[in-house]
N, C-alpha and C. Protein backbone atom coordinates (compact mmCIF):
# COMPACT_ATOMS: atom_id res chain seq x y z
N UNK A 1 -1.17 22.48 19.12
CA UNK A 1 -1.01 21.86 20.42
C UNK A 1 0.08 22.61 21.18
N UNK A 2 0.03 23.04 22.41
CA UNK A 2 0.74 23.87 23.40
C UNK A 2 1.69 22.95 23.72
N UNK A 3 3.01 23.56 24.52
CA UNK A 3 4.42 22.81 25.25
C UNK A 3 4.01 21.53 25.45
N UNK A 4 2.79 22.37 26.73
CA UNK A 4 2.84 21.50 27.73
C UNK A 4 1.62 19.97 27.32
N UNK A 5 0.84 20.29 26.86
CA UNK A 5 0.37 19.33 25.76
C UNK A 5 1.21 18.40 25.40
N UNK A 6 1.94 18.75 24.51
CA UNK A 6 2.94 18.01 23.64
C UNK A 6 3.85 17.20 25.08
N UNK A 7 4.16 17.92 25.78
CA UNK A 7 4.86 17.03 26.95
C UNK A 7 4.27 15.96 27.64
N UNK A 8 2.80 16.45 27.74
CA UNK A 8 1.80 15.48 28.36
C UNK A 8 1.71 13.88 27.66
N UNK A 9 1.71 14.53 25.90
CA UNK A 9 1.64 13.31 25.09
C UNK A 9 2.11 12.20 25.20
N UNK A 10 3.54 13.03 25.28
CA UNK A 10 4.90 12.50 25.19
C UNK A 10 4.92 11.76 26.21
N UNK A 11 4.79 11.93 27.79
CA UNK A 11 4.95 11.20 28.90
C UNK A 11 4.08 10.27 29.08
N UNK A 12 2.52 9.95 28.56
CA UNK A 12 1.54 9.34 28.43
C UNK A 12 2.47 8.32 27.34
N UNK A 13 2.64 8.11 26.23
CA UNK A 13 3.49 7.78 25.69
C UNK A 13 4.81 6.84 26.18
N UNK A 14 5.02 7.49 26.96
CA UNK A 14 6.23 6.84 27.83
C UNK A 14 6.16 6.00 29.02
N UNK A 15 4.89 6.00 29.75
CA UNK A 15 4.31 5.45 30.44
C UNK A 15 4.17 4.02 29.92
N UNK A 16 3.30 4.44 28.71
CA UNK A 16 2.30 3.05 27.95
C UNK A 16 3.93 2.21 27.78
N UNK A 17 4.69 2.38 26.82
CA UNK A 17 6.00 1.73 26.36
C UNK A 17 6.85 1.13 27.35
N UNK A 18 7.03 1.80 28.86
CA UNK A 18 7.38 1.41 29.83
C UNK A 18 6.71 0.02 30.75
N UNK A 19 5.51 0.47 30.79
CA UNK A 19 4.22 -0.34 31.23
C UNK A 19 3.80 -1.72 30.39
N UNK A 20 4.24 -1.72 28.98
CA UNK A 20 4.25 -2.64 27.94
C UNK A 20 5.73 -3.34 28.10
N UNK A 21 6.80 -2.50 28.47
CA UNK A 21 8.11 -3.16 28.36
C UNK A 21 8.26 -4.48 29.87
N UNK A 22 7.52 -3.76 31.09
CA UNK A 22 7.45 -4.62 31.83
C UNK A 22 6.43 -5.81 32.11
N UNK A 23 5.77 -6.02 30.90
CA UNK A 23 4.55 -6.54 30.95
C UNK A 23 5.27 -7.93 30.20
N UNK A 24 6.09 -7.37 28.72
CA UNK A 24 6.32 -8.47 28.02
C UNK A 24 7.19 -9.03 28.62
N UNK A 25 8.95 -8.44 29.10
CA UNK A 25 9.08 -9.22 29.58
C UNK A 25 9.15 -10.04 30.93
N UNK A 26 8.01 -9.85 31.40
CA UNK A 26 7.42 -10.80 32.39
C UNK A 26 6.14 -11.94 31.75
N UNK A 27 5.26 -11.43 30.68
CA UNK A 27 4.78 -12.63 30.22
C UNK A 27 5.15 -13.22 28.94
N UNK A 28 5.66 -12.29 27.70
CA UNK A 28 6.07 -12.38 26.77
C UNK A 28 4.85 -11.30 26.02
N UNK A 29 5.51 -11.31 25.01
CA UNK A 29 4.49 -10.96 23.42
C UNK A 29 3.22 -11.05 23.62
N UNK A 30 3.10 -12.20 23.39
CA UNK A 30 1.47 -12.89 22.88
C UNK A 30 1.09 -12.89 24.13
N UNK A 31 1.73 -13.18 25.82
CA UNK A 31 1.16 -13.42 27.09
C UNK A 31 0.93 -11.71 27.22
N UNK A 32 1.16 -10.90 26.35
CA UNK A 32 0.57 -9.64 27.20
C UNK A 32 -0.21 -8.51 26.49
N UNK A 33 -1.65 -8.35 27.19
CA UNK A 33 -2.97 -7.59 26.30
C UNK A 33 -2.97 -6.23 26.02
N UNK A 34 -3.84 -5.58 25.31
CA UNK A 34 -3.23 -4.04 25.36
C UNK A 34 -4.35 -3.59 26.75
N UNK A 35 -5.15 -4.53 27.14
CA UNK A 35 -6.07 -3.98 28.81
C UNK A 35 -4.86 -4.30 30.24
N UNK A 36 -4.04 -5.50 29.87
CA UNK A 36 -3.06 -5.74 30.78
C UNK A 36 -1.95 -3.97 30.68
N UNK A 37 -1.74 -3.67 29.55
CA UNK A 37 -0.82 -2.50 29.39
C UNK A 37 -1.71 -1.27 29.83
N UNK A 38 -2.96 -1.33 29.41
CA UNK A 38 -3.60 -0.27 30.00
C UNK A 38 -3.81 -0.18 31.75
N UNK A 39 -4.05 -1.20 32.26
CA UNK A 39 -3.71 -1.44 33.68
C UNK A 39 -2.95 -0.98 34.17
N UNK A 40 -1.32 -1.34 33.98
CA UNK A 40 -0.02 -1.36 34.15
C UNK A 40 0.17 -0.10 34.12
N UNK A 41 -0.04 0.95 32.86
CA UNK A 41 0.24 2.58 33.02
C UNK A 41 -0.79 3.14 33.25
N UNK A 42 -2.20 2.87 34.07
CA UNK A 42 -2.94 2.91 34.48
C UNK A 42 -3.65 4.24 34.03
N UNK A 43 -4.13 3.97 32.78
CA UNK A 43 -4.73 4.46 31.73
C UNK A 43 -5.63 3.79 31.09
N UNK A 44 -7.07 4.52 30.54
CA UNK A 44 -8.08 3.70 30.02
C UNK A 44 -7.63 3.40 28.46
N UNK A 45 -8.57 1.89 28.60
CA UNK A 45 -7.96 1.60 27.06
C UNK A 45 -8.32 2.97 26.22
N UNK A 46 -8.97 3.54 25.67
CA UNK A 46 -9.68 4.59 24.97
C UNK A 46 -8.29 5.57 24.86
N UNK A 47 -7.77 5.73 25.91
CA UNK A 47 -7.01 6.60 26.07
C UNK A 47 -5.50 5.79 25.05
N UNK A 48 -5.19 4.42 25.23
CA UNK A 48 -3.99 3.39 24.91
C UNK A 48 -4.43 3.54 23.50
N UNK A 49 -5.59 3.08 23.11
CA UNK A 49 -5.78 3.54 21.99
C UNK A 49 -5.33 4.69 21.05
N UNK A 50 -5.60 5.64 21.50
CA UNK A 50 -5.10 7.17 21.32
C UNK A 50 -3.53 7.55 20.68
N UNK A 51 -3.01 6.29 21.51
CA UNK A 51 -1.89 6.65 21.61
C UNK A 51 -1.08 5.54 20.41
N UNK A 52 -1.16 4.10 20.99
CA UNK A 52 -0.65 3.28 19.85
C UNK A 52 -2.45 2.49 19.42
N UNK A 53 -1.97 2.36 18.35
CA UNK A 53 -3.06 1.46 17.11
C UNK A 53 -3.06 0.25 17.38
N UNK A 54 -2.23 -0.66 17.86
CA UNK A 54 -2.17 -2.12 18.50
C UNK A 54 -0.74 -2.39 19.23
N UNK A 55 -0.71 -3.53 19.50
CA UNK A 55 -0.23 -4.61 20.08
C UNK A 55 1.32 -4.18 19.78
N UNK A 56 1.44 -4.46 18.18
CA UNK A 56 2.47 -4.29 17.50
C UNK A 56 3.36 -2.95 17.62
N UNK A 57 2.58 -1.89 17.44
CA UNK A 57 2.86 -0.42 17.34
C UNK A 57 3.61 -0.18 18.68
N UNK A 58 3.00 -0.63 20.11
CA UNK A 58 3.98 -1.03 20.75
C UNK A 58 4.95 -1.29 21.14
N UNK A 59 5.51 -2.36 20.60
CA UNK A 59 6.49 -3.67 20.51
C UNK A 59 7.49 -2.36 19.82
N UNK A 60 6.97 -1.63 18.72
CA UNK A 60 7.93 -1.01 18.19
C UNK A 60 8.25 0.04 18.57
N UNK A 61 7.79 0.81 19.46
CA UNK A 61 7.68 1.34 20.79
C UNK A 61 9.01 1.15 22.11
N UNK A 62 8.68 0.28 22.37
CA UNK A 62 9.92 -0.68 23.27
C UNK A 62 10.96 -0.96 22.00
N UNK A 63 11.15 -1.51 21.34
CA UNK A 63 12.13 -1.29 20.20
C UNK A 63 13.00 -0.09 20.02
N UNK A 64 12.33 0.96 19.79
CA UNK A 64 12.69 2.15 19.30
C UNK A 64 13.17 2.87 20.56
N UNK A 65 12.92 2.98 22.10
CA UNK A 65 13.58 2.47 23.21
C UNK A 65 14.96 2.01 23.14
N UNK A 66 14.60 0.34 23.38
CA UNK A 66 16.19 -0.06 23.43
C UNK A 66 17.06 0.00 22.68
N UNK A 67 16.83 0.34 20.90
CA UNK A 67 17.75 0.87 19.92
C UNK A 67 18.53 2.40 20.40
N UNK A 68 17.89 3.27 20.89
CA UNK A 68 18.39 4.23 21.56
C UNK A 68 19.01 3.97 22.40
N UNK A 69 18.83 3.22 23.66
CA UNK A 69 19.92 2.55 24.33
C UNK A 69 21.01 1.90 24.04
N UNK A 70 21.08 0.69 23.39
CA UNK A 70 21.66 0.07 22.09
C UNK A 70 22.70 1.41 21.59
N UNK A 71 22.15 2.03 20.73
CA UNK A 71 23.29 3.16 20.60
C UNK A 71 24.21 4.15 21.11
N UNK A 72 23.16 4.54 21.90
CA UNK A 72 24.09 5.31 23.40
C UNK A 72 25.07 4.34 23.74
N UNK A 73 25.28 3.05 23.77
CA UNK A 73 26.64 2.19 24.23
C UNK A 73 27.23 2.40 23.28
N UNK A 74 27.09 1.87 21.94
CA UNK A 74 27.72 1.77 20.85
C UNK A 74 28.61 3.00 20.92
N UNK A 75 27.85 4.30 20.54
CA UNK A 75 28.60 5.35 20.73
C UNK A 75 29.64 5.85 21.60
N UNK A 76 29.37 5.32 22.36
CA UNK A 76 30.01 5.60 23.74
C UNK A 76 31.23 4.63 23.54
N UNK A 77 31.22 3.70 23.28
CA UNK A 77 32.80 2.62 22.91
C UNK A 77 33.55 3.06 21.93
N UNK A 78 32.83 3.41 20.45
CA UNK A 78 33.70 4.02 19.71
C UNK A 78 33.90 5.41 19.69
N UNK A 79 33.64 6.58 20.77
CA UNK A 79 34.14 7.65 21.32
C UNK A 79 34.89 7.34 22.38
N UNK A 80 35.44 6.30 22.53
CA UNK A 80 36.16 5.76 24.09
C UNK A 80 37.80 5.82 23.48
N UNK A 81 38.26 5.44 24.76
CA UNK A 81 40.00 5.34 24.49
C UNK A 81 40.31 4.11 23.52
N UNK A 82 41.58 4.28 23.70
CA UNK A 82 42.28 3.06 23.16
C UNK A 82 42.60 2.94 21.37
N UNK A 83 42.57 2.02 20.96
CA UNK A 83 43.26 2.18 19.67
C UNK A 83 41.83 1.55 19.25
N UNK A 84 41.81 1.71 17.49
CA UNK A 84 40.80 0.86 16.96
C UNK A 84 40.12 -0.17 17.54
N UNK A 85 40.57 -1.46 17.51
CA UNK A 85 40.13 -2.75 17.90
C UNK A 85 39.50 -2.46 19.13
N UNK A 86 40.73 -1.56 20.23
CA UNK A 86 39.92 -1.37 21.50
C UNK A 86 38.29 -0.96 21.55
N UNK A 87 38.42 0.23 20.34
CA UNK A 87 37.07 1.26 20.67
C UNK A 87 35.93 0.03 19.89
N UNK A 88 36.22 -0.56 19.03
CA UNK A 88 34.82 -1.20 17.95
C UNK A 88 34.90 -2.30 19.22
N UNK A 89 35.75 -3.18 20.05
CA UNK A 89 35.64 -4.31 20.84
C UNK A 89 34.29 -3.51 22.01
N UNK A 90 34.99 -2.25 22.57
CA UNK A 90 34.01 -2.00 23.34
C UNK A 90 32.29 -1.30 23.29
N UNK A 91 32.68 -0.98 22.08
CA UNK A 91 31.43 -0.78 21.33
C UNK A 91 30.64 -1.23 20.98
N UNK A 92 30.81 -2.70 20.59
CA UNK A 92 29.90 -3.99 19.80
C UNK A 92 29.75 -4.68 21.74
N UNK A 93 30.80 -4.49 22.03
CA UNK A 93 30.64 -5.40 23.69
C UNK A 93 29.24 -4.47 24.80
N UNK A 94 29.95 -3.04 23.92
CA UNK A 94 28.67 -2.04 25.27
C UNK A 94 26.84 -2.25 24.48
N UNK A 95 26.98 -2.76 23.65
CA UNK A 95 25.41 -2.77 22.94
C UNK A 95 25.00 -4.02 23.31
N UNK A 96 25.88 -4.84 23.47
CA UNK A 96 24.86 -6.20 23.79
C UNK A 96 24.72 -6.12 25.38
N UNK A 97 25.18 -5.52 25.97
CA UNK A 97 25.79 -5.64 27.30
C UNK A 97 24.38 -4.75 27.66
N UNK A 98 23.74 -3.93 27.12
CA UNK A 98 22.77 -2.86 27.53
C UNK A 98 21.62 -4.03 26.69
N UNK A 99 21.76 -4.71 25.60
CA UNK A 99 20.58 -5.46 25.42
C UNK A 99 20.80 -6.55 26.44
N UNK A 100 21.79 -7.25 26.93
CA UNK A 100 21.36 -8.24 27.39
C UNK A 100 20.63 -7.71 29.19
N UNK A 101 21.16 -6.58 29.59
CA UNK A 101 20.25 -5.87 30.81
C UNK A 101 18.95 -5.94 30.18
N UNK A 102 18.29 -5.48 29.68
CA UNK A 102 17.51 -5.05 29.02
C UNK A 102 16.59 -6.04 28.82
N UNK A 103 17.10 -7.32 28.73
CA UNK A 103 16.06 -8.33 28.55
C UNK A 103 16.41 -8.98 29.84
N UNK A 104 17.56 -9.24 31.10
CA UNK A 104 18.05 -9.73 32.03
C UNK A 104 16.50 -10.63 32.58
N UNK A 105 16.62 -11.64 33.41
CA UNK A 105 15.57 -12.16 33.95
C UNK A 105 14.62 -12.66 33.56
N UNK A 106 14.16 -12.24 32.26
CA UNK A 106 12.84 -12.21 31.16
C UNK A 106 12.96 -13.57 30.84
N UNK A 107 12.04 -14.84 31.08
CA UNK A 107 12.04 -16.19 31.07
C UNK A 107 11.52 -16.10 28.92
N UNK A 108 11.22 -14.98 28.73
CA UNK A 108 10.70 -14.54 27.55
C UNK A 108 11.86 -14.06 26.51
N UNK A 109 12.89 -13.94 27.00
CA UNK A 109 14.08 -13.13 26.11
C UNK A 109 13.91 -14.03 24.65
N UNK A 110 14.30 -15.23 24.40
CA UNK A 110 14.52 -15.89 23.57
C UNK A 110 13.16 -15.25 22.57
N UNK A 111 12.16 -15.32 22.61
CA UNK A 111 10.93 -15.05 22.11
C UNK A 111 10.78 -13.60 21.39
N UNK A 112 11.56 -12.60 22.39
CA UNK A 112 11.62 -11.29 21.98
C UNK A 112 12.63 -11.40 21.03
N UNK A 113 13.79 -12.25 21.13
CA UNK A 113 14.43 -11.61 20.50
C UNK A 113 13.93 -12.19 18.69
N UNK A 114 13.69 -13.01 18.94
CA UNK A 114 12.61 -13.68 17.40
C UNK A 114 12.04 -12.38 16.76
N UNK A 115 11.50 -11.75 17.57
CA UNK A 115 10.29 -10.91 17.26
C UNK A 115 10.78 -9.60 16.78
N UNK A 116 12.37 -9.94 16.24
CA UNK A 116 13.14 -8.68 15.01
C UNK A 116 12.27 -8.76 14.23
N UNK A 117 11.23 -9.42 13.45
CA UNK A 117 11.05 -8.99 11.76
C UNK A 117 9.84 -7.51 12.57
N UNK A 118 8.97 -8.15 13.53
CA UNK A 118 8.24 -6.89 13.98
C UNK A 118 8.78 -5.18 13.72
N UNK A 119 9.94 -5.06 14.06
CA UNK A 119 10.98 -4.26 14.37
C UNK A 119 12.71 -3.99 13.25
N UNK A 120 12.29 -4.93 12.13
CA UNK A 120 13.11 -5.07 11.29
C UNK A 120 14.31 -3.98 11.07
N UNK A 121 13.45 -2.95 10.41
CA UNK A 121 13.85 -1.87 9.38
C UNK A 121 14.68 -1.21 10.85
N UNK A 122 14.13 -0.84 11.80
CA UNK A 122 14.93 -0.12 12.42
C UNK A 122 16.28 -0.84 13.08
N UNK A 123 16.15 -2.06 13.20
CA UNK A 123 17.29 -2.84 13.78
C UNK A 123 18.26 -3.09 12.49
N UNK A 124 17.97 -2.91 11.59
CA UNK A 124 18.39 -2.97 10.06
C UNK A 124 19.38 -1.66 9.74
N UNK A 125 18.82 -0.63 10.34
CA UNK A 125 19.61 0.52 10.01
C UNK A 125 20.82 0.68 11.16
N UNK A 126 20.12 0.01 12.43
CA UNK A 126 21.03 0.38 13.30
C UNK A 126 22.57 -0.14 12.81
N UNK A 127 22.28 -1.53 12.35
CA UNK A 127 23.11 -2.51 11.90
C UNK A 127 24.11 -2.08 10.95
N UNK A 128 23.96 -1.46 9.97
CA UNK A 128 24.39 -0.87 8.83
C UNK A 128 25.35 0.71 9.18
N UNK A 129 24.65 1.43 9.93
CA UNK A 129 24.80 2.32 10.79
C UNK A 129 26.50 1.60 11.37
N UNK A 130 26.27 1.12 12.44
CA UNK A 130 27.46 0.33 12.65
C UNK A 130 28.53 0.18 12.21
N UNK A 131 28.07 -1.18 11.17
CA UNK A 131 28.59 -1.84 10.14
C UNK A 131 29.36 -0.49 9.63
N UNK A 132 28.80 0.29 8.81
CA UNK A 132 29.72 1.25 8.22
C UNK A 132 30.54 2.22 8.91
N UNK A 133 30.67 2.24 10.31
CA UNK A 133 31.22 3.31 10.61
C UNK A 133 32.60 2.16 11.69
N UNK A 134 32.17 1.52 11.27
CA UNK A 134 33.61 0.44 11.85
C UNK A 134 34.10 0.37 10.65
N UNK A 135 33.90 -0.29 9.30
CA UNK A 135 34.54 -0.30 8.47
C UNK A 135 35.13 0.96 7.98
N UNK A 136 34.29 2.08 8.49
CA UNK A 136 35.33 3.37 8.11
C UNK A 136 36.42 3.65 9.20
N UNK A 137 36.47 3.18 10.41
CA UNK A 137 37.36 3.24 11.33
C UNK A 137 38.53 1.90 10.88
N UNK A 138 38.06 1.27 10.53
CA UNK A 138 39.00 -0.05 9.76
C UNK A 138 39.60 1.03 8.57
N UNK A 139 38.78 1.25 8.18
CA UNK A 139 39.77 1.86 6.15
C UNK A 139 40.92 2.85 6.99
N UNK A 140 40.45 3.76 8.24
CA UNK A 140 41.09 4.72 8.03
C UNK A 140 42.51 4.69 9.36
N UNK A 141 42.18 3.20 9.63
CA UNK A 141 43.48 2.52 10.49
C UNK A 141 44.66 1.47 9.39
N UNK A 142 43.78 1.94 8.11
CA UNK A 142 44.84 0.62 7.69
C UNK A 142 44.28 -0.51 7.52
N UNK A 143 43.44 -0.87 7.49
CA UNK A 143 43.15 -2.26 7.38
C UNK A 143 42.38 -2.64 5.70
N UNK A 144 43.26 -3.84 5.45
CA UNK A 144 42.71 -4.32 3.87
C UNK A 144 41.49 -5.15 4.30
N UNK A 145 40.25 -4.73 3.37
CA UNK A 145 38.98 -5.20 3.11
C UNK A 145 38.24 -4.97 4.47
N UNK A 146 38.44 -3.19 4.33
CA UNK A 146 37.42 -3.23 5.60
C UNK A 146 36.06 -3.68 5.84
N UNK A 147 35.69 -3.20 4.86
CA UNK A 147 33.41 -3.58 4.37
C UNK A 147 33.62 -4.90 4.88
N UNK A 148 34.32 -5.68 4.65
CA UNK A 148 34.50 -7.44 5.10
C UNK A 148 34.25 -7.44 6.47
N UNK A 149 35.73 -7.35 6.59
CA UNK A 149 36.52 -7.51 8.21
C UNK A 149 35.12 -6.54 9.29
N UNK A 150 34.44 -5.64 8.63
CA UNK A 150 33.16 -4.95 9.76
C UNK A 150 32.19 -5.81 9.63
N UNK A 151 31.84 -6.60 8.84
CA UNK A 151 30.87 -7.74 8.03
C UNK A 151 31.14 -8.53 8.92
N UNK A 152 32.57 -9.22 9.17
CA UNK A 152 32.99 -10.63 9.86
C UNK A 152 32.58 -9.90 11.47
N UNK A 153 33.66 -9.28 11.64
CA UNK A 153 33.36 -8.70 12.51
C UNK A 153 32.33 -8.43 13.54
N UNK A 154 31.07 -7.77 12.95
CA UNK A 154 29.63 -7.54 13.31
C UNK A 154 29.16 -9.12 13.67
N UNK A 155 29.05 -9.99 12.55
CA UNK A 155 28.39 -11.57 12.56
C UNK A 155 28.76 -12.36 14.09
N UNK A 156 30.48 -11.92 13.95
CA UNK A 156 31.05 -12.81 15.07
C UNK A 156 30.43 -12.28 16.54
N UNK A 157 30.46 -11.00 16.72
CA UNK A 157 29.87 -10.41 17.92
C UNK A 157 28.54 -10.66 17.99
N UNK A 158 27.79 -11.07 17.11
CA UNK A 158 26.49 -11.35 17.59
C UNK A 158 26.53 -12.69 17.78
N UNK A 159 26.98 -13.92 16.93
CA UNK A 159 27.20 -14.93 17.65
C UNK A 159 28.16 -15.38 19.35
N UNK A 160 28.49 -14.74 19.54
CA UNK A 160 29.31 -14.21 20.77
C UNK A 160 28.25 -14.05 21.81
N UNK A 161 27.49 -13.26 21.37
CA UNK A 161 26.61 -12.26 22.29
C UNK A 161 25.27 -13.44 22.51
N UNK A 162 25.36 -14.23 21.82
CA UNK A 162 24.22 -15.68 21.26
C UNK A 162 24.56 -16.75 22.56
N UNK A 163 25.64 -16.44 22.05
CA UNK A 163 25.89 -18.03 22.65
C UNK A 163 26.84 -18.00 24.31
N UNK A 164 27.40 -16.90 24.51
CA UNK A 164 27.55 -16.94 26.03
C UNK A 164 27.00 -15.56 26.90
N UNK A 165 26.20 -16.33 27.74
CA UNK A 165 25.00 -15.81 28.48
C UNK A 165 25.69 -15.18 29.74
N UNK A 166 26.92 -14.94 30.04
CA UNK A 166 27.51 -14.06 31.82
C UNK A 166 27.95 -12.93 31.05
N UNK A 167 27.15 -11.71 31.19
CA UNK A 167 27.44 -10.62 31.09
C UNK A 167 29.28 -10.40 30.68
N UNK A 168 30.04 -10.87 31.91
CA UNK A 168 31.34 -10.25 31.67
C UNK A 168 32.17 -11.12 30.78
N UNK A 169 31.75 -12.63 30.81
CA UNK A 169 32.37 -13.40 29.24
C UNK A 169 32.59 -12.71 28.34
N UNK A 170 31.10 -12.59 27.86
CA UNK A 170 30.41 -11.93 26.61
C UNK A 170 31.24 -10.97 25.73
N UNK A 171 31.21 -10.01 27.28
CA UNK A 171 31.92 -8.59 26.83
C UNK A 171 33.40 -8.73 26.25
N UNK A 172 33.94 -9.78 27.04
CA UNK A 172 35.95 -10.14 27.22
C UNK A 172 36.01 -11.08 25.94
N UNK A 173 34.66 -11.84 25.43
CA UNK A 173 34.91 -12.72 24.19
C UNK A 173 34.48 -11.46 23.09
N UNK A 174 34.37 -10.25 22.95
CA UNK A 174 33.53 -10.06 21.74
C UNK A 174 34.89 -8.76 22.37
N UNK A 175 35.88 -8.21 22.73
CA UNK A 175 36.84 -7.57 23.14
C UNK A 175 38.30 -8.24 22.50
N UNK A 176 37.96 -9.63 23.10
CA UNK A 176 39.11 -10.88 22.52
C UNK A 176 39.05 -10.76 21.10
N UNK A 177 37.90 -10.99 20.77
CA UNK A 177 37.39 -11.45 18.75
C UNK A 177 37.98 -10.08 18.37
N UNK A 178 37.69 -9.16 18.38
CA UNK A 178 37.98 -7.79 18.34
C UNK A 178 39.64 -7.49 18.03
N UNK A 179 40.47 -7.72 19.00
CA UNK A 179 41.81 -7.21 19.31
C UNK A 179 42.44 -8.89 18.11
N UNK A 180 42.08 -10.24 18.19
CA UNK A 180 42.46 -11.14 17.11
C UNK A 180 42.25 -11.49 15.94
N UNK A 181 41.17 -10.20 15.34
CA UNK A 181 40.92 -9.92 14.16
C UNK A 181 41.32 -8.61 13.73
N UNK A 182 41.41 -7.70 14.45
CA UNK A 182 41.76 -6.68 13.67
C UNK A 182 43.14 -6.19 13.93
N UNK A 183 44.00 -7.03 15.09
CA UNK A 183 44.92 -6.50 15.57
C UNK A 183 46.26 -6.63 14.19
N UNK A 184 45.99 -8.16 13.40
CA UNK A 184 47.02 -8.65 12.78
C UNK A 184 46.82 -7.89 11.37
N UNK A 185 45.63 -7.13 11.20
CA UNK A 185 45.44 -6.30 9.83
C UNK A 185 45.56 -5.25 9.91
N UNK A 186 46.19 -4.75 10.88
CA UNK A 186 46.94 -3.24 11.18
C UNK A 186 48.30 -3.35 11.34
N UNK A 187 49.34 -4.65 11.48
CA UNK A 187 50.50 -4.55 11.76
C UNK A 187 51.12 -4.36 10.43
């Protein structure tokens, strides 16, 4: 297969995932067909076919998407200023902050976000991914029982990220949790 082939794929590809991302969340999951997605990136099914195998393949599609997004924040906080607590506060704060855009408006969010086991393994690694590279920024600031404290840590920011819904809370409570957990295991 030639460049430009392979580019063609690729953007056909990107279309469908795009075209599927605005489909679900405006009807949800189950409210949206793979002829509604073929519509939307205005491509014959035959062709949607071609490309993903179902419904699902999709979903993991848009997944594999916002995990890349998802990380681009992450990364981006713990390559940022400030001391430890600062960089993992804004790091765990910049990933939900790009998921909660990401689903913004979607009367469907709650539904998607259920629909991790679809998408498991990769939200699984991201997690771990994480998880270990805070606890290695914990070991190598000083801090006793890092594997924990990135464990507690991680749990609390997603309950954080759960339970208050204004973007800039979110960010200043999971920044707060951040600087009052890890601040007193570095002094």
């Amino acid at each position: 297969m030639s460049d430009a082939a392979d580019e063609r794929t690729l953007e056909k590809r990107r279309r469908i995932v795009e075209a599927a991302r605005i489909l679900v969340l405006r009807h949800g999951l189950r409210g949206t067909t793979m002829e509604a997605i073929a519509r939307q990136a205005q491509i014959a099914k035959p062709t949607l076919y071609a490309q993903f195998a179902d419904k699902d393949a999709i979903f993991v599609g848009i997944v594999d998407t916002l995990m890349d997004d998802l990380m681009a924040a992450y990364d981006a906080g713990m390559r940022g200023e400030g001391d430890v607590a600062d960089r993992i506060g804004n790091a765990l704060a910049g990933q939900y902050i790009a998921l909660m855009r990401a689903l913004a408006g979607s009367p469907h969010a709650t539904e998607l976000m259920s629909e991790h086991k679809r998408a498991g393994i990769r939200l699984r690694e991201k997690d771990l991914r994480a998880e270990g590279e805070i606890a290695a920024a914990l070991r190598a600031a000083g801090a006793a029982e890092p594997e924990l404290l990135a464990k507690t840590i991680f749990a609390a920011a997603y309950g954080i990220a759960l339970k208050l819904t204004d973007e800039a809370q979110m960010a200043a409570g999971i920044r707060l949790m951040c600087r009052r957990m890890i601040g007193p295991e570095l002094s």
